[in-house]
PDB file of N, CA and C in Angstrom:
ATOM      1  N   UNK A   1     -28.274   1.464 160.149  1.00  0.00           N
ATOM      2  CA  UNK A   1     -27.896   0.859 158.889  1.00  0.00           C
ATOM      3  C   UNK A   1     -28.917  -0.205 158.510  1.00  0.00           C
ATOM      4  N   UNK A   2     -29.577   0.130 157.334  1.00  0.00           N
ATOM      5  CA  UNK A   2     -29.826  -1.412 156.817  1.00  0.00           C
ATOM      6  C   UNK A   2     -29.802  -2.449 156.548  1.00  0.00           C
ATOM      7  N   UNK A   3     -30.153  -3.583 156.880  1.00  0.00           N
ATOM      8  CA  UNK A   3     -30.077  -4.930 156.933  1.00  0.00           C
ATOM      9  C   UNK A   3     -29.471  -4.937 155.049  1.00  0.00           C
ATOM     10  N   UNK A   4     -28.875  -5.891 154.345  1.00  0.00           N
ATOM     11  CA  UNK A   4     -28.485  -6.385 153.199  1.00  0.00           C
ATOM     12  C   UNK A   4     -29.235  -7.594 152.801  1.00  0.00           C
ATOM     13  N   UNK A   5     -30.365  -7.888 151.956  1.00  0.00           N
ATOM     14  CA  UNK A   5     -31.093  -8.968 152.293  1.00  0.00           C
ATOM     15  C   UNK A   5     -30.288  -9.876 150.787  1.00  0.00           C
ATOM     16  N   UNK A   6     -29.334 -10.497 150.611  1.00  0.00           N
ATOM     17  CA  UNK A   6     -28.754 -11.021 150.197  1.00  0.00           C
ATOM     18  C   UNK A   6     -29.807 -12.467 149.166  1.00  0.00           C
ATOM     19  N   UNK A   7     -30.922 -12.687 149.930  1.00  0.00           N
ATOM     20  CA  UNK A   7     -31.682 -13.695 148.822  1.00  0.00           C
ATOM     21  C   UNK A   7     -33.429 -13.294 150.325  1.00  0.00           C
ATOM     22  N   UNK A   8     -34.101 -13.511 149.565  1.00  0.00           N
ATOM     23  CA  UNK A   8     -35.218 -13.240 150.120  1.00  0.00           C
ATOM     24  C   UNK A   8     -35.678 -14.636 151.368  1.00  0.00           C
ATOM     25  N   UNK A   9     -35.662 -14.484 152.559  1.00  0.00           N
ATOM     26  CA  UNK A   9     -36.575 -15.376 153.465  1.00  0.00           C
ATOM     27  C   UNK A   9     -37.852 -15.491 152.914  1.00  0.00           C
ATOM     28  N   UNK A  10     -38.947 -16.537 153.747  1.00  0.00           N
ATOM     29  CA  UNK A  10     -39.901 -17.557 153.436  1.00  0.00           C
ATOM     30  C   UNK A  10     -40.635 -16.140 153.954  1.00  0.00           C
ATOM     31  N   UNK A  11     -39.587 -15.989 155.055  1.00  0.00           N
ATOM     32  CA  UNK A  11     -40.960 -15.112 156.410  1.00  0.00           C
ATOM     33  C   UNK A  11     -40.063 -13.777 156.686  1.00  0.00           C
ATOM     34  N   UNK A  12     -41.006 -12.779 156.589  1.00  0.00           N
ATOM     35  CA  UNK A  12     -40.115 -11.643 157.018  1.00  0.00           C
ATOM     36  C   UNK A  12     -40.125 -11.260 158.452  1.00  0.00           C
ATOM     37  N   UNK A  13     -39.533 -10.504 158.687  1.00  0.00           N
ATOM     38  CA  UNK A  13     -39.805  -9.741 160.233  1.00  0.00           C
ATOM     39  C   UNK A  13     -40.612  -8.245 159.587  1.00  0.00           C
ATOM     40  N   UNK A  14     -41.457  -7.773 161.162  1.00  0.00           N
ATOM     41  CA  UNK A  14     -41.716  -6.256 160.688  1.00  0.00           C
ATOM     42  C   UNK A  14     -40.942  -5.314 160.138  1.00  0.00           C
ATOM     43  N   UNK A  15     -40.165  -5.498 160.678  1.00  0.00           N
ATOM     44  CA  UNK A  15     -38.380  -4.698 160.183  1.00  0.00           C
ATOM     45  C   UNK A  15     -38.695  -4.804 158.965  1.00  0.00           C
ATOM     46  N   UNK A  16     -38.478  -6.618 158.527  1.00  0.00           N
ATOM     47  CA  UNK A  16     -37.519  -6.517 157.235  1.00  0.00           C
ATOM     48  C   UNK A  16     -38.776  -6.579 155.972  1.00  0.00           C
ATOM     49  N   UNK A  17     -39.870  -6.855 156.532  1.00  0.00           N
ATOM     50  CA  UNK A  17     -41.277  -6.027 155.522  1.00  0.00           C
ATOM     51  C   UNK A  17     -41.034  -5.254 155.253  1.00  0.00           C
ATOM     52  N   UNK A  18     -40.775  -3.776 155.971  1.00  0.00           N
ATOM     53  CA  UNK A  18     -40.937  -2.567 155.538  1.00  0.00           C
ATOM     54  C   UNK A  18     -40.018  -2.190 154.687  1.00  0.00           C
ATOM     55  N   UNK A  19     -38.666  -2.842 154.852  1.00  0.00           N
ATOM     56  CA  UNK A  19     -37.772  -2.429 154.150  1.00  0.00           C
ATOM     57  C   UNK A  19     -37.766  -3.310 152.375  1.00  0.00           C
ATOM     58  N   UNK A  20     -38.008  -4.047 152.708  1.00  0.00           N
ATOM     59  CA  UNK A  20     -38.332  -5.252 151.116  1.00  0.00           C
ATOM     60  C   UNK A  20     -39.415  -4.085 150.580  1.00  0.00           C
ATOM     61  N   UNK A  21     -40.207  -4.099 151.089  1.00  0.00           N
ATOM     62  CA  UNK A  21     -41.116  -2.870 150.671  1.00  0.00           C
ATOM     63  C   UNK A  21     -41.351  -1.520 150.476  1.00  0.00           C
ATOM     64  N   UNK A  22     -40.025  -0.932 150.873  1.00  0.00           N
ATOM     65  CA  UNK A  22     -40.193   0.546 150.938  1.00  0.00           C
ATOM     66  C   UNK A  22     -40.799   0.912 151.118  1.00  0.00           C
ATOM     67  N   UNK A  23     -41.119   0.931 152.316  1.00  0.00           N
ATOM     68  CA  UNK A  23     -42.323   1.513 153.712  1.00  0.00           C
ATOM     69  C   UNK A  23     -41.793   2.289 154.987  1.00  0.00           C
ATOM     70  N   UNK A  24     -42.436   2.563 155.624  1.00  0.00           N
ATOM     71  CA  UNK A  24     -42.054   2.789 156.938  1.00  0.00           C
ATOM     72  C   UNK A  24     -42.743   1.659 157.759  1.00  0.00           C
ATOM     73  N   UNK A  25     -42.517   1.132 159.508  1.00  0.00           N
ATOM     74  CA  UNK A  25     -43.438   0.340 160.037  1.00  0.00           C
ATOM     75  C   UNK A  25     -44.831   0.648 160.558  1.00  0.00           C
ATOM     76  N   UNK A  26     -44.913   1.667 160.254  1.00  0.00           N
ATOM     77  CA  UNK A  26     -46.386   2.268 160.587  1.00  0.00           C
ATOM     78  C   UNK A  26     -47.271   1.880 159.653  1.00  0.00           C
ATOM     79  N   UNK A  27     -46.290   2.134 157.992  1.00  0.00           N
ATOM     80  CA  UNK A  27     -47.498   1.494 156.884  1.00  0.00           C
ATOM     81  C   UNK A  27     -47.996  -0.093 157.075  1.00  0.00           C
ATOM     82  N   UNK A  28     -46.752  -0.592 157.655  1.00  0.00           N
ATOM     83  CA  UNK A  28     -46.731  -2.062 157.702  1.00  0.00           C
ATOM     84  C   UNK A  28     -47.742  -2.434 158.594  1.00  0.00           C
ATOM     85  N   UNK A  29     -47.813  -1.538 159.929  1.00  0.00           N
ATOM     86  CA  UNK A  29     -48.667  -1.644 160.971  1.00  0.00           C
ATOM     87  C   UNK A  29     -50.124  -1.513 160.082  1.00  0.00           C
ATOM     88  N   UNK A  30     -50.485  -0.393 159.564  1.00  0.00           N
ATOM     89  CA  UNK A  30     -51.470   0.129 158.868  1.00  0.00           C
ATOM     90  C   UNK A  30     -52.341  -1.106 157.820  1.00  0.00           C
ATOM     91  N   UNK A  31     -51.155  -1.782 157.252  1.00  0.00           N
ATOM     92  CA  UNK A  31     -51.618  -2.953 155.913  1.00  0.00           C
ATOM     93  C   UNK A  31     -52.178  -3.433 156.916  1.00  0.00           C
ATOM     94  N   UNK A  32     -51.730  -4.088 158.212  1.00  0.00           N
ATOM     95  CA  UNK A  32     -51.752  -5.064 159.025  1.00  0.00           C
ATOM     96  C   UNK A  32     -53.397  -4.928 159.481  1.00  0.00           C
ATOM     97  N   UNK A  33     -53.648  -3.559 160.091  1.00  0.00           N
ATOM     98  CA  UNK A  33     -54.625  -3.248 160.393  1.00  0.00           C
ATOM     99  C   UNK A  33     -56.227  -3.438 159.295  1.00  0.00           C
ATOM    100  N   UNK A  34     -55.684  -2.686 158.442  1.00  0.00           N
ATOM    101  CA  UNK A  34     -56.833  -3.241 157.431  1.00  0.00           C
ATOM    102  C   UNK A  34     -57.009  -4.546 157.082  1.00  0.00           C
ATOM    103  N   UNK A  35     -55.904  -5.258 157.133  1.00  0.00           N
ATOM    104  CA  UNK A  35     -56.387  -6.649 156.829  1.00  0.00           C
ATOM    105  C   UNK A  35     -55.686  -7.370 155.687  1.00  0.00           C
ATOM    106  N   UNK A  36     -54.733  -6.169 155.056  1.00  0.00           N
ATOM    107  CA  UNK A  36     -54.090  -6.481 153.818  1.00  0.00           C
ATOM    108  C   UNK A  36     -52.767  -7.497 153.589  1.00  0.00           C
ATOM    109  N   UNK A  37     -52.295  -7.351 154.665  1.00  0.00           N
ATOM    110  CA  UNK A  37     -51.169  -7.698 155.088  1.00  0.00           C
ATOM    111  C   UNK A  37     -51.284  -8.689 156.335  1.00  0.00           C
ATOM    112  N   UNK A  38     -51.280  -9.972 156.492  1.00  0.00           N
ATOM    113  CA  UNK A  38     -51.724 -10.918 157.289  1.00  0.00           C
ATOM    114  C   UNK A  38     -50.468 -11.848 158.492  1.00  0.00           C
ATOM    115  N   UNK A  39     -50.134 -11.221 159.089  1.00  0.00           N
ATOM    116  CA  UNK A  39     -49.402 -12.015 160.001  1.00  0.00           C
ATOM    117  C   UNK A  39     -49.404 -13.528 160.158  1.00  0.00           C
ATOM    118  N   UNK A  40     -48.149 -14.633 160.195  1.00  0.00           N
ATOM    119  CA  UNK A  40     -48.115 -15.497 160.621  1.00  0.00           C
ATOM    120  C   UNK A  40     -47.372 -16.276 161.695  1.00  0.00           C
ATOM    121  N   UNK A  41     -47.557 -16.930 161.843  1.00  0.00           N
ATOM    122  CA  UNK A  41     -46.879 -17.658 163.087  1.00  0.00           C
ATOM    123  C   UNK A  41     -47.155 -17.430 164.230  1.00  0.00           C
ATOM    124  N   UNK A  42     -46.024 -17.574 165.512  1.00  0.00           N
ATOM    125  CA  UNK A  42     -46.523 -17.503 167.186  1.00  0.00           C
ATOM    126  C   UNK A  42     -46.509 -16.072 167.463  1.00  0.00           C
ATOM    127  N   UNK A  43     -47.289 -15.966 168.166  1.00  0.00           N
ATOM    128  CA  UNK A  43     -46.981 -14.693 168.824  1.00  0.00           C
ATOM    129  C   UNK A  43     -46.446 -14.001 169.017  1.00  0.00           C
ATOM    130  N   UNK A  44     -45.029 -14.237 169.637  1.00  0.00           N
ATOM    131  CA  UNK A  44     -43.900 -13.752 169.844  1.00  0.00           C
ATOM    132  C   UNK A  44     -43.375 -12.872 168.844  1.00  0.00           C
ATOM    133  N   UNK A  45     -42.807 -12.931 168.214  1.00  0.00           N
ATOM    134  CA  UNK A  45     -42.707 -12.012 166.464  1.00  0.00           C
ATOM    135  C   UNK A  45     -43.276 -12.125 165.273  1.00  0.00           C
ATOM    136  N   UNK A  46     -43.931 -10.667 165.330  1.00  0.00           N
ATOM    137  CA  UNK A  46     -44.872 -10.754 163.819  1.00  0.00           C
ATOM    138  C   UNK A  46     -44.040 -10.922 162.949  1.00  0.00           C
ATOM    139  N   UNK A  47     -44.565 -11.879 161.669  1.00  0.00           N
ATOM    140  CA  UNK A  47     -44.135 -12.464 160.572  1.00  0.00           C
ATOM    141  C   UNK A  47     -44.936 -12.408 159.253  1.00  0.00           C
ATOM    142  N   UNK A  48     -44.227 -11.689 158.132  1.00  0.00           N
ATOM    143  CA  UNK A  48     -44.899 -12.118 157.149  1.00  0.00           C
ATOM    144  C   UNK A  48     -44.674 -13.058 156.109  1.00  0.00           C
ATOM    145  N   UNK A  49     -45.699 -13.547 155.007  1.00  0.00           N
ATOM    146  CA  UNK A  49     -45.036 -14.469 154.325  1.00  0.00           C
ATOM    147  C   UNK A  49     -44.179 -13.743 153.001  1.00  0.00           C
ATOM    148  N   UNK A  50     -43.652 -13.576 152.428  1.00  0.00           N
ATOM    149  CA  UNK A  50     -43.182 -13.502 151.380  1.00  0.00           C
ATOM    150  C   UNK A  50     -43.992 -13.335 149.490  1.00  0.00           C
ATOM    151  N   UNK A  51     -44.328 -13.979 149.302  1.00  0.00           N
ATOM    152  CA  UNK A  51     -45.418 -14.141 148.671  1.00  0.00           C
ATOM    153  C   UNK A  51     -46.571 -13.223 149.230  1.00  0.00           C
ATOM    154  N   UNK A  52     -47.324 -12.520 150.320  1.00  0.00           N
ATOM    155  CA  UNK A  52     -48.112 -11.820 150.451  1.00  0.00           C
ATOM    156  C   UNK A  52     -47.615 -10.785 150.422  1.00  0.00           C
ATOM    157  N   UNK A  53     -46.247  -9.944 150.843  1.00  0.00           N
ATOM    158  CA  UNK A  53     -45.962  -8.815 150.401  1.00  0.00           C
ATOM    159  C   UNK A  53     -45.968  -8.801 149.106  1.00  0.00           C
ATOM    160  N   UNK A  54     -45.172  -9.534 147.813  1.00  0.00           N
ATOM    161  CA  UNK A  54     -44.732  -9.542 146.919  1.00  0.00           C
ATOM    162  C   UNK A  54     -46.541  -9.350 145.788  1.00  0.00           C
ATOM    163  N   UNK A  55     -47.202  -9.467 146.492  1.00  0.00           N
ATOM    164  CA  UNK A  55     -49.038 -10.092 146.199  1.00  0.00           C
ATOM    165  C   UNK A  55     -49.024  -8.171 146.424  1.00  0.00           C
ATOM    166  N   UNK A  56     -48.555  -7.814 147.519  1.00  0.00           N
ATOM    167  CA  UNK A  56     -49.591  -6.125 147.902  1.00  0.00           C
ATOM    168  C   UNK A  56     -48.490  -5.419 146.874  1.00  0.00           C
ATOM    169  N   UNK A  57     -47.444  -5.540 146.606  1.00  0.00           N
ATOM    170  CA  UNK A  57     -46.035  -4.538 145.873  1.00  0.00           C
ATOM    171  C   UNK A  57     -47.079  -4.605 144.595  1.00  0.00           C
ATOM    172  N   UNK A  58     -47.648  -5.903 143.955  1.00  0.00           N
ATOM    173  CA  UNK A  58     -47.892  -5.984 142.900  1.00  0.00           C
ATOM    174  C   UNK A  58     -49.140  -5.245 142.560  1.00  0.00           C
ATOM    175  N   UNK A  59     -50.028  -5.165 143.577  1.00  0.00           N
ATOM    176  CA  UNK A  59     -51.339  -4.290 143.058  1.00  0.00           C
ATOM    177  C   UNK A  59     -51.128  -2.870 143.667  1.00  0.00           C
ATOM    178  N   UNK A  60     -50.090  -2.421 143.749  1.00  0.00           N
ATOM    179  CA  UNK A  60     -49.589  -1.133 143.835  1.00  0.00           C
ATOM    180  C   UNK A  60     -50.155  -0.527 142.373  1.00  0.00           C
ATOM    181  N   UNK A  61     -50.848   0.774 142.682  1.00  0.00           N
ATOM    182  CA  UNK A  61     -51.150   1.510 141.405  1.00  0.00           C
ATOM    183  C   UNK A  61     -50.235   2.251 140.742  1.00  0.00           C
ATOM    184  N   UNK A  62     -49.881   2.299 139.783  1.00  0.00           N
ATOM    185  CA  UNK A  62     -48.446   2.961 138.951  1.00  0.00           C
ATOM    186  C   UNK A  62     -48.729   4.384 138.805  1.00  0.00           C
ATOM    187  N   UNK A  63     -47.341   4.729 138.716  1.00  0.00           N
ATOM    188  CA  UNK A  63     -47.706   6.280 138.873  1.00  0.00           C
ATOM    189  C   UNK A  63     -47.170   6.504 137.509  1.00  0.00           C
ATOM    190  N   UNK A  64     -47.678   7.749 137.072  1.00  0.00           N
ATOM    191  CA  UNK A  64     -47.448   8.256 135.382  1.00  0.00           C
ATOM    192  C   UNK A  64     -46.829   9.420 135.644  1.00  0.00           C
TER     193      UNK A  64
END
């Protein structure tokens, strides 16, 4: 079951990236890899910011 994200966090989890995003975690892995998508915080659990997903959703190319 899917998480219900009721108001948006600062910081996501990998989880809850993919899903704010309608992804799978492989794409998430994938952004990550190229460089697009920038992890923050400790080590322990990757984190993204909010504002940088909302930054990659937006230069999404539109489909016709």
């Amino acid at each position: 079951m899917n998480p219900r994200i009721e108001f948006a966090p600062a910081l996501f989890t990998r989880e809850l990236a993919a899903y704010y995003l309608s992804c799978s975690l492989r794409d998430i892995d994938d952004l990550r890899a190229k460089g697009e998508l920038i992890p923050v915080g400790d080590t322990k659990r990757i984190k993204f910011r909010k504002e940088d997903l909302d930054r990659h959703a937006a230069n999404l190319p539109e489909r016709s």
